[in-house]
N, C-alpha and C. Protein backbone atom coordinates (compact mmCIF):
# COMPACT_ATOMS: atom_id res chain seq x y z
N UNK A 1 2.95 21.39 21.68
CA UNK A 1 4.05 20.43 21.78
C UNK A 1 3.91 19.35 20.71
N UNK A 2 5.06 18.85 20.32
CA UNK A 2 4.76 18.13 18.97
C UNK A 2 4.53 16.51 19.86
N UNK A 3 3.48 16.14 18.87
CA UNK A 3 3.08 14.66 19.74
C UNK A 3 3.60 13.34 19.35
N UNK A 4 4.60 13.57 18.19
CA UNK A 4 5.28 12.29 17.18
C UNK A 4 6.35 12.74 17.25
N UNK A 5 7.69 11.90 17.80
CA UNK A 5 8.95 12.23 17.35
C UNK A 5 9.91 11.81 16.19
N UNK A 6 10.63 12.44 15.67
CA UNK A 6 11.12 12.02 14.17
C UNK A 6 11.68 10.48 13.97
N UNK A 7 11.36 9.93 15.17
CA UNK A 7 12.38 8.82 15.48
C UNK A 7 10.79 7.49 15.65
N UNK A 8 9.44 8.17 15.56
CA UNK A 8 8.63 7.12 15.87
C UNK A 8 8.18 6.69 14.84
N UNK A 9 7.99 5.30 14.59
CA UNK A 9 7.72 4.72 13.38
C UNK A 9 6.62 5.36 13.06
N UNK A 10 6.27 5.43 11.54
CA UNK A 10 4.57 5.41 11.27
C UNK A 10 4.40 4.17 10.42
N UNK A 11 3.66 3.98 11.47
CA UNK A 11 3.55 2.27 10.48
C UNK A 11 1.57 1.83 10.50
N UNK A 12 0.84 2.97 10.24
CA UNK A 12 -0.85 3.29 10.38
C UNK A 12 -0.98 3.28 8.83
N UNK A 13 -2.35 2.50 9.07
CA UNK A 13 -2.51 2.32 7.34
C UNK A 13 -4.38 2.92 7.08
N UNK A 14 -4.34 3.66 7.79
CA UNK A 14 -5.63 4.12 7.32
C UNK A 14 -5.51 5.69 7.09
N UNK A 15 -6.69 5.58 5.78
CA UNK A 15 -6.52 6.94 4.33
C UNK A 15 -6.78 7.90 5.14
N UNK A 16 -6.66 8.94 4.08
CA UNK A 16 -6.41 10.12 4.68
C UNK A 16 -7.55 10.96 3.99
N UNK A 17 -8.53 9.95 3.24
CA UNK A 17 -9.73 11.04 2.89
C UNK A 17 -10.43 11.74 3.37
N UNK A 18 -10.68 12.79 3.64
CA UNK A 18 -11.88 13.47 4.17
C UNK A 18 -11.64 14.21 5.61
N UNK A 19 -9.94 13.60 6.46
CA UNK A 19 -9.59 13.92 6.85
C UNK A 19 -8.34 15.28 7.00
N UNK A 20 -8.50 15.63 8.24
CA UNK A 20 -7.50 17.11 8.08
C UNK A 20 -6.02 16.51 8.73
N UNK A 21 -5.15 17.04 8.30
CA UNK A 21 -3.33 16.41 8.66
C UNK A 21 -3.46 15.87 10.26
N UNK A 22 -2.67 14.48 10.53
CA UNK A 22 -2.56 14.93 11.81
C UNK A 22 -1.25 15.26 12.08
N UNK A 23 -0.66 15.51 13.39
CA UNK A 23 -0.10 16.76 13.66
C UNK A 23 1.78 15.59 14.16
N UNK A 24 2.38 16.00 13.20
CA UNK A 24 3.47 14.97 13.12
C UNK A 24 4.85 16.04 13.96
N UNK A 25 5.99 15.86 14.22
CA UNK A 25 7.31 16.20 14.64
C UNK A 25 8.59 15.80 14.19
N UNK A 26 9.52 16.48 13.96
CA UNK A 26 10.72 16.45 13.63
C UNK A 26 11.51 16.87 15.29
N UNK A 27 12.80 16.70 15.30
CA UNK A 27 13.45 17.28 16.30
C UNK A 27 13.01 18.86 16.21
N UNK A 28 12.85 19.02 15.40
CA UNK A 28 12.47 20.84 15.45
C UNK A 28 11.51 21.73 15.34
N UNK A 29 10.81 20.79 14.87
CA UNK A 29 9.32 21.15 13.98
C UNK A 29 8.18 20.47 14.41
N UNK A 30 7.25 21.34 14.53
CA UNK A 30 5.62 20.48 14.53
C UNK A 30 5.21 20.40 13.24
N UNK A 31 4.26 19.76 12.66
CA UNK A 31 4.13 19.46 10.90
C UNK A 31 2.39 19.41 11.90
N UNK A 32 1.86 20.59 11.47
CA UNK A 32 0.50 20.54 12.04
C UNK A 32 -0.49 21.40 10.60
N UNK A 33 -2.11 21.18 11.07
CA UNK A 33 -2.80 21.93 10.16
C UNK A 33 -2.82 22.85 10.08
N UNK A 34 -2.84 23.72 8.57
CA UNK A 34 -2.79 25.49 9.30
C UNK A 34 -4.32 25.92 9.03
N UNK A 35 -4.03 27.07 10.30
CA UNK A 35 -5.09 27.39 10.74
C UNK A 35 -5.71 29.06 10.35
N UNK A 36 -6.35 29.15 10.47
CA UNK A 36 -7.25 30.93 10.74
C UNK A 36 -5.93 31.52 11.08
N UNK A 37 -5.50 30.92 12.41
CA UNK A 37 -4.51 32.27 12.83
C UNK A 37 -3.07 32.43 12.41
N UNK A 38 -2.78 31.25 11.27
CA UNK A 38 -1.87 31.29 10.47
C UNK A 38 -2.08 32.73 9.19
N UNK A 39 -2.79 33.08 9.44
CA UNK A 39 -3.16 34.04 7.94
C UNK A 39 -1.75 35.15 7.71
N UNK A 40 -1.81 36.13 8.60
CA UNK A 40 -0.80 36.81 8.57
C UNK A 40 0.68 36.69 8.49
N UNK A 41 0.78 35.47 9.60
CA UNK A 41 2.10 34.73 9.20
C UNK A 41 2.46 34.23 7.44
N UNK A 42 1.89 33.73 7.33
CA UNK A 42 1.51 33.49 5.15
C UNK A 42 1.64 34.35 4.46
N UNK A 43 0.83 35.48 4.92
CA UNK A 43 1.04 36.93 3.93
C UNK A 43 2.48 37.30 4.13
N UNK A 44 3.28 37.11 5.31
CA UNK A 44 3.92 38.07 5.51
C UNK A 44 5.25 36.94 4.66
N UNK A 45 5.64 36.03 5.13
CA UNK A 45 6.23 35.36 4.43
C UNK A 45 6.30 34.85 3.09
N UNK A 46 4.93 34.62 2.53
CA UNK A 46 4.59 34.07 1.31
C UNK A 46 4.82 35.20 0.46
N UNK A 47 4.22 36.27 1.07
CA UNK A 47 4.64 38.06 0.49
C UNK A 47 6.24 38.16 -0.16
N UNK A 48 7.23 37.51 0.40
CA UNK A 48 8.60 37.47 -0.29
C UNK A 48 8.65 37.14 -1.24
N UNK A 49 8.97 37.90 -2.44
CA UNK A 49 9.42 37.97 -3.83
C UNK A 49 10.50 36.91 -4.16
N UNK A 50 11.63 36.46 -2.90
CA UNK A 50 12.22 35.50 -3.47
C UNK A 50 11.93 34.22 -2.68
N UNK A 51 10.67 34.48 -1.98
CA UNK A 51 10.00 33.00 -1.99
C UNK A 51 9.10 32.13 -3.27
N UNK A 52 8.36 33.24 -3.69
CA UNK A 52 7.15 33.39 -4.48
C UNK A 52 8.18 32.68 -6.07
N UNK A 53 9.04 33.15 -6.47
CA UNK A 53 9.49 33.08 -7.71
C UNK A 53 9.54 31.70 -8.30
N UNK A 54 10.03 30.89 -7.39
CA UNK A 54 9.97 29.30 -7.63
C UNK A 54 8.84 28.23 -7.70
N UNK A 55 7.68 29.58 -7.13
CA UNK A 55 6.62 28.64 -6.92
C UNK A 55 5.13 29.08 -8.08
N UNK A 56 5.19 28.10 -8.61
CA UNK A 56 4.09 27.90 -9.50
C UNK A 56 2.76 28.43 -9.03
N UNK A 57 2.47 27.93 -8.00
CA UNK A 57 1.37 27.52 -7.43
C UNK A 57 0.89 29.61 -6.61
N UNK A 58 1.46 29.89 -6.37
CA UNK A 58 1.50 31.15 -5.57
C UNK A 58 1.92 32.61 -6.19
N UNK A 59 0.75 33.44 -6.31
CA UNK A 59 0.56 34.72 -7.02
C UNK A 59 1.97 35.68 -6.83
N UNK A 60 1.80 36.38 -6.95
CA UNK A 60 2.64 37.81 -6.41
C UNK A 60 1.77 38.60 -6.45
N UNK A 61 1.91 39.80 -5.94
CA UNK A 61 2.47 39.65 -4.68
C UNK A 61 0.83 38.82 -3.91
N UNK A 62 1.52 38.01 -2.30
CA UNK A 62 0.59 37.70 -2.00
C UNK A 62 -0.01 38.26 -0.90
N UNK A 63 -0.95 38.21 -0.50
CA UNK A 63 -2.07 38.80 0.50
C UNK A 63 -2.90 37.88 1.68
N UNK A 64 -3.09 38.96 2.47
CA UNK A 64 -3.53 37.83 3.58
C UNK A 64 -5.29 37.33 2.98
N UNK A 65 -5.94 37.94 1.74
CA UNK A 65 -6.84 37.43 1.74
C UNK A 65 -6.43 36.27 0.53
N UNK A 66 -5.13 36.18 -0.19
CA UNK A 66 -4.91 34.90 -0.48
C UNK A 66 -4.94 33.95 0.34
N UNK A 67 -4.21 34.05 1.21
CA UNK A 67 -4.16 33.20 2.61
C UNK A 67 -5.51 32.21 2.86
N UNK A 68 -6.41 33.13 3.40
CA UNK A 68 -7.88 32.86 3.82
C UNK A 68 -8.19 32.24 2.30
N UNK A 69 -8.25 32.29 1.07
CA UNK A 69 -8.60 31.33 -0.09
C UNK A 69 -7.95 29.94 0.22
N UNK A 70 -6.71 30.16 0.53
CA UNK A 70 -5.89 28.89 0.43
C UNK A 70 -6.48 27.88 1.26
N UNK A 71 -6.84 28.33 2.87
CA UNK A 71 -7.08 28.05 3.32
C UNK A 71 -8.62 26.89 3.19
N UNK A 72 -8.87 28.25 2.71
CA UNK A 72 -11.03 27.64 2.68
C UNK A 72 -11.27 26.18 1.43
N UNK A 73 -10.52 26.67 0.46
CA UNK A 73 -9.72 25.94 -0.72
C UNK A 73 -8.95 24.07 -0.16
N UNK A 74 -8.33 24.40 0.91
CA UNK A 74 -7.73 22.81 1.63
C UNK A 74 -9.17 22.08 2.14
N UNK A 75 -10.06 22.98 2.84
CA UNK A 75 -11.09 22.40 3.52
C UNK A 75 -12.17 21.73 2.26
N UNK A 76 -12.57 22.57 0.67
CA UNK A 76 -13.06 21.80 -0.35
C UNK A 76 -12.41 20.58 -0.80
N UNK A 77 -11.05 20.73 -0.54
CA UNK A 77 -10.23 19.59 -1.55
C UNK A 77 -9.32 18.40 -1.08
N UNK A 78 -10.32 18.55 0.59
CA UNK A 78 -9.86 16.98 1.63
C UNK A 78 -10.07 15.86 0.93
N UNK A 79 -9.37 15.03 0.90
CA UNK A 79 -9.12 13.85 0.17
C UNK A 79 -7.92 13.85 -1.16
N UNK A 80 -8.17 14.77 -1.61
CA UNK A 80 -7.54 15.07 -2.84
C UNK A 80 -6.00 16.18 -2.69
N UNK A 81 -6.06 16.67 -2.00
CA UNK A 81 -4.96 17.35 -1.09
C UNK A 81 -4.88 17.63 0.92
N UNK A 82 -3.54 17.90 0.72
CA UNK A 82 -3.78 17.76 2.18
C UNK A 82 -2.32 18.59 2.75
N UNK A 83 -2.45 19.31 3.84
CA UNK A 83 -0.73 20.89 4.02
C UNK A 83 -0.31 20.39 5.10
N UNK A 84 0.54 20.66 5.46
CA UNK A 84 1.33 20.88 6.68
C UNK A 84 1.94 22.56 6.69
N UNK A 85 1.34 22.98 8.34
CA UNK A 85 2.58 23.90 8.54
C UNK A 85 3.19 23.48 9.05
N UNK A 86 4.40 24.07 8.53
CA UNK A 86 6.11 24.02 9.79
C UNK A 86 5.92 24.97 11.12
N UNK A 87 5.93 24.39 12.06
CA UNK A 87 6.48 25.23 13.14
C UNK A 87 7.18 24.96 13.98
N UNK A 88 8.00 26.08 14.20
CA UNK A 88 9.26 25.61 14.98
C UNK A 88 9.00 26.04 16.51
N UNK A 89 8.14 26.34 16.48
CA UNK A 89 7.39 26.40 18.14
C UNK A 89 7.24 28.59 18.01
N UNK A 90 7.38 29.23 17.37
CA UNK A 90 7.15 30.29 17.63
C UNK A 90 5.66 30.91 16.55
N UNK A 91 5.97 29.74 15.63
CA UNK A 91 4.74 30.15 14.86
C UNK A 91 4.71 29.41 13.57
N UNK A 92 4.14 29.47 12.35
CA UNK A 92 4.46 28.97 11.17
C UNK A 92 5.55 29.77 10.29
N UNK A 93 6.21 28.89 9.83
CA UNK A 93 7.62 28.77 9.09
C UNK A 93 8.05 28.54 7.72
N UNK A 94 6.87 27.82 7.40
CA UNK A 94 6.56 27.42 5.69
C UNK A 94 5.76 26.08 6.12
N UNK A 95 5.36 25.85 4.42
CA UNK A 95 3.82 24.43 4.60
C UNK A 95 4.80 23.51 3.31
N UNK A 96 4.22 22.63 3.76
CA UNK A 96 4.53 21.41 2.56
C UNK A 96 3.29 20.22 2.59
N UNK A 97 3.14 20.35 1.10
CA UNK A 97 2.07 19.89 0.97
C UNK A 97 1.73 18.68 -0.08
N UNK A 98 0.83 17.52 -0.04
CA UNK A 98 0.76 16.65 -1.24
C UNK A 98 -0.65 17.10 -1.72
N UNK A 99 -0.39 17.11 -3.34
CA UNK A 99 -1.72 17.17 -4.06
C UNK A 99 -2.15 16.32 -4.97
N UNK A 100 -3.29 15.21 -5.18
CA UNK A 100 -3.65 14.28 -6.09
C UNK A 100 -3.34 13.05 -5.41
N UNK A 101 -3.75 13.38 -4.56
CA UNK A 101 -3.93 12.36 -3.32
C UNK A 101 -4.88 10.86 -3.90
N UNK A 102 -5.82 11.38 -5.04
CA UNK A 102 -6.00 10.03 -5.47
C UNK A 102 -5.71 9.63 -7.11
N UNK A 103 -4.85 10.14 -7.22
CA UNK A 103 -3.83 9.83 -8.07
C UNK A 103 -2.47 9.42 -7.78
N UNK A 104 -1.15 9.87 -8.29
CA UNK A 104 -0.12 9.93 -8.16
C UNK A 104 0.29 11.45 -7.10
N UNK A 105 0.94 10.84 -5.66
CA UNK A 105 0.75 12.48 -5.08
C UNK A 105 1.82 13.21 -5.70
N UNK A 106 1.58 14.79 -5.45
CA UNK A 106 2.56 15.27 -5.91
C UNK A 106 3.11 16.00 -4.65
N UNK A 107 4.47 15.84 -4.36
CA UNK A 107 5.08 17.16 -3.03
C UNK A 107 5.14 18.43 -3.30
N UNK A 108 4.57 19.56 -2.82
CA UNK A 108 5.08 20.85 -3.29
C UNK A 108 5.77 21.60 -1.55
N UNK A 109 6.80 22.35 -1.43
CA UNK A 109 6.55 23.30 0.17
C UNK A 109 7.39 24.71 -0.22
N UNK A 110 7.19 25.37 0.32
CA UNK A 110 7.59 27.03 0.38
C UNK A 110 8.03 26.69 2.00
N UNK A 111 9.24 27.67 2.38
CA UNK A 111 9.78 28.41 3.31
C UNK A 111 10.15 29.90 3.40
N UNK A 112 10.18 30.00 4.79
CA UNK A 112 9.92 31.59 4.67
C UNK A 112 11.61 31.97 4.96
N UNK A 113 11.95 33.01 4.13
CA UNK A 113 13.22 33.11 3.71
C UNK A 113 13.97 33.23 4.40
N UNK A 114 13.66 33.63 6.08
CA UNK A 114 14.30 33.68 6.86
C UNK A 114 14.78 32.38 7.63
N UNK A 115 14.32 31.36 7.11
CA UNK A 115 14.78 30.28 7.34
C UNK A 115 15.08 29.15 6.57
N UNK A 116 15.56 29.77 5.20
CA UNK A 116 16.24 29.19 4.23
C UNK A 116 17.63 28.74 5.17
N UNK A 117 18.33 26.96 4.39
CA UNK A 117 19.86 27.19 4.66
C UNK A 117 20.19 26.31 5.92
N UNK A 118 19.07 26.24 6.65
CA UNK A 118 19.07 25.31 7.92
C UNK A 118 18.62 24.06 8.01
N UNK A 119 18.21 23.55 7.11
CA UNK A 119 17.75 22.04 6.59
C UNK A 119 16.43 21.78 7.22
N UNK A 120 15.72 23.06 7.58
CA UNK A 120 14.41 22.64 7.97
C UNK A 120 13.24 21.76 7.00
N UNK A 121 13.73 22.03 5.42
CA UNK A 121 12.58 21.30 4.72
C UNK A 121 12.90 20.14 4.27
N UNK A 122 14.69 19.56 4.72
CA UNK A 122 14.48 18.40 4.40
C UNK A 122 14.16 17.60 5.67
N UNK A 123 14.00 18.16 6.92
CA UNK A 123 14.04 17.52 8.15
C UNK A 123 12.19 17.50 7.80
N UNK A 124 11.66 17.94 7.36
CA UNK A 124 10.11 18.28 7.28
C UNK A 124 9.64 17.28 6.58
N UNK A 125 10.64 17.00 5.04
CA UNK A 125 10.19 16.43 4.06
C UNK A 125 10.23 15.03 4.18
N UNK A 126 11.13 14.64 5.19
CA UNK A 126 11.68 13.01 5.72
C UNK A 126 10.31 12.81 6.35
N UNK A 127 9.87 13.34 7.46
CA UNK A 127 9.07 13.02 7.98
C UNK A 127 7.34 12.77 7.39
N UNK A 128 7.23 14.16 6.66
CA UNK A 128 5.98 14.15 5.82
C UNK A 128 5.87 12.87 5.06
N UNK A 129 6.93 12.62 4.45
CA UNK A 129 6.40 11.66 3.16
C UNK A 129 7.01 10.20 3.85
N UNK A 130 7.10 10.12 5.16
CA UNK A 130 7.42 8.85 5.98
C UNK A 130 5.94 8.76 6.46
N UNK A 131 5.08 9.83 6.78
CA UNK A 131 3.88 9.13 7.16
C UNK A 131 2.87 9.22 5.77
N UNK A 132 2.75 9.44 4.62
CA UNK A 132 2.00 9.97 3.30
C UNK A 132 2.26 7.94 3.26
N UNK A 133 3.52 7.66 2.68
CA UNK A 133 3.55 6.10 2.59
C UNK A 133 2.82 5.19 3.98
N UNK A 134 3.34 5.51 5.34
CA UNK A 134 2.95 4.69 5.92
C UNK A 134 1.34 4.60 6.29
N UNK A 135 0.45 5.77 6.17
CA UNK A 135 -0.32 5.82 6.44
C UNK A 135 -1.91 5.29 5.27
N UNK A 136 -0.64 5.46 4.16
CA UNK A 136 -1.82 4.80 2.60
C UNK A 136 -1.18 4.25 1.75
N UNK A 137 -1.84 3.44 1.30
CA UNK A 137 -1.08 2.68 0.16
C UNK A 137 -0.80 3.43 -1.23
N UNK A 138 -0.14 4.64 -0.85
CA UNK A 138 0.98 5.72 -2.17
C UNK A 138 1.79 4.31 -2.67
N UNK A 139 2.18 4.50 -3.71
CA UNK A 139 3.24 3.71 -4.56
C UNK A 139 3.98 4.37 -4.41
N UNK A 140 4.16 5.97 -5.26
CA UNK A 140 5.15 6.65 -5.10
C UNK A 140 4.47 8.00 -5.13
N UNK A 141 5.60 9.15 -5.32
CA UNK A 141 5.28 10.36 -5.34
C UNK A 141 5.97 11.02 -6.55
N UNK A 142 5.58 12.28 -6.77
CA UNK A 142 6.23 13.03 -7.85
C UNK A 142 6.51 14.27 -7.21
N UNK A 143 6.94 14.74 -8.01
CA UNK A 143 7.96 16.69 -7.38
C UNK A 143 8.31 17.03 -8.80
N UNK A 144 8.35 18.34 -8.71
CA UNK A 144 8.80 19.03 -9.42
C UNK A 144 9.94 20.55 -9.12
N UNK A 145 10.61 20.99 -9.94
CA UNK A 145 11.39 21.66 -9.28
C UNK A 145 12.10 22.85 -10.46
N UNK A 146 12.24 24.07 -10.31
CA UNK A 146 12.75 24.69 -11.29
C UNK A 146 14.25 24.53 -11.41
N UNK A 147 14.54 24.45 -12.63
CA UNK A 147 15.77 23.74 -13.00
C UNK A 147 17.13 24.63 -12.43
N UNK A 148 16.60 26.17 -11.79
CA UNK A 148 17.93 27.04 -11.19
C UNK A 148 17.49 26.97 -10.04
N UNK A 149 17.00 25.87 -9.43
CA UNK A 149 16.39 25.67 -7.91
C UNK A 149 17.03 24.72 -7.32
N UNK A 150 17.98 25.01 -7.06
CA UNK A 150 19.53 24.29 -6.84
C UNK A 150 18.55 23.25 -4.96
N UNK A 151 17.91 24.46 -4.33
CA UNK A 151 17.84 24.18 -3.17
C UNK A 151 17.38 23.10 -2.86
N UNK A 152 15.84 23.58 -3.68
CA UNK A 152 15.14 22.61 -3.62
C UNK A 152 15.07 21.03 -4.22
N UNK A 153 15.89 21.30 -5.50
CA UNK A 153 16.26 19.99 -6.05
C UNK A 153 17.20 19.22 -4.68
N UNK A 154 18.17 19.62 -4.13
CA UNK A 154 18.80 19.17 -2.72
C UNK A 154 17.88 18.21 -1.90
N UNK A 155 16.52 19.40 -1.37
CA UNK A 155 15.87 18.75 -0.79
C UNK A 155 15.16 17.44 -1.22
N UNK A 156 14.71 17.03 -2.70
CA UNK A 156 14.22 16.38 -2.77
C UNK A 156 15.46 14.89 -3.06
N UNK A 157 16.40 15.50 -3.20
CA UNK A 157 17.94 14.65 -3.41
C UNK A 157 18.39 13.80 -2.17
N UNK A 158 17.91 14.30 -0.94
CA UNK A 158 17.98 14.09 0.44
C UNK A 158 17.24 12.89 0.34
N UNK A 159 15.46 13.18 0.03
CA UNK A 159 14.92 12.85 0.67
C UNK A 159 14.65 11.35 -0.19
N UNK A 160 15.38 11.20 -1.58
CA UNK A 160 15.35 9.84 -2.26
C UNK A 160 14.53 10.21 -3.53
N UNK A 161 14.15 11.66 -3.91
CA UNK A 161 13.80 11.30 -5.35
C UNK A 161 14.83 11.13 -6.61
N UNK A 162 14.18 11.01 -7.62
CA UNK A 162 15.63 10.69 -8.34
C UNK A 162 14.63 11.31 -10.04
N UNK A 163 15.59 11.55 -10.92
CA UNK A 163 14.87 12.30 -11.95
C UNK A 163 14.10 11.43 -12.41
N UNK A 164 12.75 11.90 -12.68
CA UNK A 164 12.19 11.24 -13.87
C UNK A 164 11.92 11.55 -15.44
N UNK A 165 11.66 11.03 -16.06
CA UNK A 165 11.93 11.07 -17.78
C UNK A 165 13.03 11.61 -18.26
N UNK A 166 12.49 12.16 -19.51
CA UNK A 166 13.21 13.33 -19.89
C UNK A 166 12.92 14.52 -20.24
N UNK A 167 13.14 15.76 -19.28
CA UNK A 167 12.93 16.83 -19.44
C UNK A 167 13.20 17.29 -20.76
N UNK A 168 12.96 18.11 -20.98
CA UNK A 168 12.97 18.75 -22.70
C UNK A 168 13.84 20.26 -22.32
N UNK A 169 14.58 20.02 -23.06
CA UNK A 169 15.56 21.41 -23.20
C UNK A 169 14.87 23.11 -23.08
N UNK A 170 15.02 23.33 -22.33
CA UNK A 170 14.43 25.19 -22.41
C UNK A 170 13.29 25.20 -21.68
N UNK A 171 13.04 23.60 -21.00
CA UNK A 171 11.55 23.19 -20.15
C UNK A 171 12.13 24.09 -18.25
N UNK A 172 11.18 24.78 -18.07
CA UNK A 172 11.43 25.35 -17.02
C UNK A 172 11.02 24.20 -15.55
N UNK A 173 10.69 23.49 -15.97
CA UNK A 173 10.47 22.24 -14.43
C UNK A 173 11.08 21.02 -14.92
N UNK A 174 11.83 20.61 -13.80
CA UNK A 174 12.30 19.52 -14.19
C UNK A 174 11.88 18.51 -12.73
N UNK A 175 11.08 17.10 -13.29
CA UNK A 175 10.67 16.19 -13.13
C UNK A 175 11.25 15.01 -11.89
N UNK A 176 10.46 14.86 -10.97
CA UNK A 176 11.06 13.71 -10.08
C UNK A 176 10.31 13.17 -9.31
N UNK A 177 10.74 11.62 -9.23
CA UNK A 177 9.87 10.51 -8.40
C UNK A 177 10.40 9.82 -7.20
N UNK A 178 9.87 9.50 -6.18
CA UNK A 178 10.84 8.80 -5.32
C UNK A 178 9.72 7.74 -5.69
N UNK A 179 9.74 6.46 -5.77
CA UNK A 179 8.95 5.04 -4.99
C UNK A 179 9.16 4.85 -3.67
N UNK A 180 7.89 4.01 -3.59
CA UNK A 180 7.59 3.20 -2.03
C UNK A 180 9.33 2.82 -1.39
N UNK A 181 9.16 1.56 -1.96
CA UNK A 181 10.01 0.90 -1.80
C UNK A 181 12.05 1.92 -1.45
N UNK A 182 11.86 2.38 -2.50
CA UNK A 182 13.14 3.13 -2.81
C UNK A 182 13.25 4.20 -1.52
N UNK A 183 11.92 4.80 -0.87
CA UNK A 183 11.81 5.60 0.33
C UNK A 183 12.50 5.07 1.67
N UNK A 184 11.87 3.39 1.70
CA UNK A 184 12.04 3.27 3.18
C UNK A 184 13.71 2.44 3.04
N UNK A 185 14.17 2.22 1.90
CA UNK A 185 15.52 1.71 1.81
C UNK A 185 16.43 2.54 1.98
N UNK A 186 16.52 4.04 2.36
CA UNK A 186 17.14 4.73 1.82
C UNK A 186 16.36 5.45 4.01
N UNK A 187 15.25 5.64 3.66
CA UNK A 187 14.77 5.57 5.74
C UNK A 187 14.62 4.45 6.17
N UNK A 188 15.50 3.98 6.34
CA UNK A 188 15.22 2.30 7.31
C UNK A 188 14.55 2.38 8.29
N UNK A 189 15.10 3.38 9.28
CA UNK A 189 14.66 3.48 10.46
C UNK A 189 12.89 4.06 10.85
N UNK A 190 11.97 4.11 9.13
CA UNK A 190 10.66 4.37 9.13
C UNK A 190 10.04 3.18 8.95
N UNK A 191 8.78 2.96 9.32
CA UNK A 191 8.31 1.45 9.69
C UNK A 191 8.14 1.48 8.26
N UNK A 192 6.99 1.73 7.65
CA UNK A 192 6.38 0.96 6.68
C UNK A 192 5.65 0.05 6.66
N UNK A 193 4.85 -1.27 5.52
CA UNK A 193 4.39 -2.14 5.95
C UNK A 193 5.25 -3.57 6.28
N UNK A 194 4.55 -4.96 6.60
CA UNK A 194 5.42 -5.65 6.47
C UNK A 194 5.59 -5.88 5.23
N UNK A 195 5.22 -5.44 4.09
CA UNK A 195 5.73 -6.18 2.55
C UNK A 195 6.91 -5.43 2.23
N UNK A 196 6.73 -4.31 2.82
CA UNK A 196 7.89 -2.72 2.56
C UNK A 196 9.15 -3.38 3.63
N UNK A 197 8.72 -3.93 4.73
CA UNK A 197 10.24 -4.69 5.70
C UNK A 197 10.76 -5.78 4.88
N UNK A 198 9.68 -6.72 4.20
CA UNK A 198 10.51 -7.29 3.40
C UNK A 198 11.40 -7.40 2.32
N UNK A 199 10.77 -6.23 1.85
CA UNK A 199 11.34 -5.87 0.68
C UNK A 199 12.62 -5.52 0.94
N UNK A 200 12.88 -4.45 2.01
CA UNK A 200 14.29 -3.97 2.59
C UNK A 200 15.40 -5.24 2.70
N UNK A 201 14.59 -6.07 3.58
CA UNK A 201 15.61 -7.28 3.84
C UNK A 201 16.20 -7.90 3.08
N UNK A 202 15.17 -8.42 1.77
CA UNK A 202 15.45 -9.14 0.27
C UNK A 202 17.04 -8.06 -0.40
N UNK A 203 16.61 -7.00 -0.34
CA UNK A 203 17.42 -5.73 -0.90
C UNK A 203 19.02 -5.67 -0.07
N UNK A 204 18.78 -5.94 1.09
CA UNK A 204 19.67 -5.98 1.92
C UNK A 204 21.14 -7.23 1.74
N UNK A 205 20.44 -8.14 1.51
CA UNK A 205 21.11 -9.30 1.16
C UNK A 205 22.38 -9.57 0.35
C-alpha cells in the first residue's frame, strides 16, 4: 500500500546519501525500491525494442541478467544515484531515476509500453522530483531527451523543465533544466522549504 499520498507535502530535509528510495505515492502509483523480484518484470518490459530506442542508458536487447547488474550497480552507487519503481499495485511498470546526486541531478525513466499514453510518468515525475527538492538542498535538475521524443519531452514540459542552452543542429539530445524555485511555483501545493514559500509569495505578488 502506498504510504505518501500525492497530495502530502514533502517538506524533510535530510540527504539521501547512502540511503535506499523511500517509498513515495501518486493516486496510482507506489514510487518504491526495486527489488530481486523485480528482475523479470525489467527483462520483460525493458526487453521492448520500442522502449529501449530512446534510451541511452539501456542495451538491446535486454536480459534479466542485465536486470540483476542494474540492480547490484544502484546498491554501489547510493549517494550518487538513486530509482524508483512504478507500481501500480500489480507489479512494476517502469523506474525513474536521478543520477549525480552530488552534482547537478540528472532525471532519466523508461515505461513499459503497455502503459504508454496514460500520464503515468508525469503523475510519477511530479511526485519524484517534489520529494528529490524537498528532501535536499538540489538547486535544480537536468533531463535530457531525444529530439523525436515528442513524449517524453511532454513529460518533462508538465513537470516545469524548460530548454536549456543551445542544442547544436543534427545533436541527437536535446537539453533541459527545471530550478528549485521555478518547481514549486509551478507545484504550489508541494511544501518545500520556508525560503522556497517565500520565494512563491514574493513571485506571487
Amino acid at each position: 500500500m502506498p504510504e505518501r499520498s500525492l497530495e502530502t507535502p514533502v517538506g524533510c530535509e535530510t540527504p539521501v546519501a547512502g540511503v535506499a528510495p523511500p517509498t513515495l505515492a501518486t493516486a496510482r502509483l507506489s514510487l518504491r525500491a526495486p527489488a530481486g523480484s523485480d528482475v523479470a518484470r525489467i527483462a520483460a518490459l525493458a526487453g521492448n525494442r520500442e522502449v529501449t530506442r530512446f534510451l541511452a542508458r539501456l542495451p538491446h536487447p535486454y536480459t534479466a541478467a542485465d536486470a540483476r547488474d542494474w540492480l547490484a550497480y544502484l546498491e554501489r552507487a547510493r549517494g550518487r544515484e538513486i530509482a524508483f519503481a512504478l507500481d501500480d499495485g500489480t507489479g512494476l511498470i517502469g523506474v525513474i531515476s536521478f543520477r549525480a546526486l552530488d552534482e547537478t541531478p540528472e532525471i532519466g525513466y523508461w515505461l513499459g509500453r503497455a502503459y504508454w499514453g496514460k500520464g503515468y510518468m508525469s503523475e510519477a515525475a511530479r511526485v519524484a522530483l517534489g520529494w528529490l527538492f524537498g528532501a535536499t538542498a538540489t538547486q535544480a535538475v537536468a533531463a535530457r531527451a531525444i529530439g523525436v521524443n515528442t513524449a517524453s519531452q511532454a513529460v518533462l514540459s508538465r513537470a516545469g523543465f524548460t530548454r536549456a542552452g543551445s542544442d547544436t543542429a543534427g545533436e541527437r539530445d536535446l537539453h533541459f533544466r527545471l530550478d528549485r524555485a521555478a518547481f514549486f511555483r509551478l507545484h504550489d501545493d508541494m511544501n518545500g522549504t520556508a525560503a522556497d514559500r517565500a520565494a512563491q509569495k514574493a513571485t506571487q505578488r
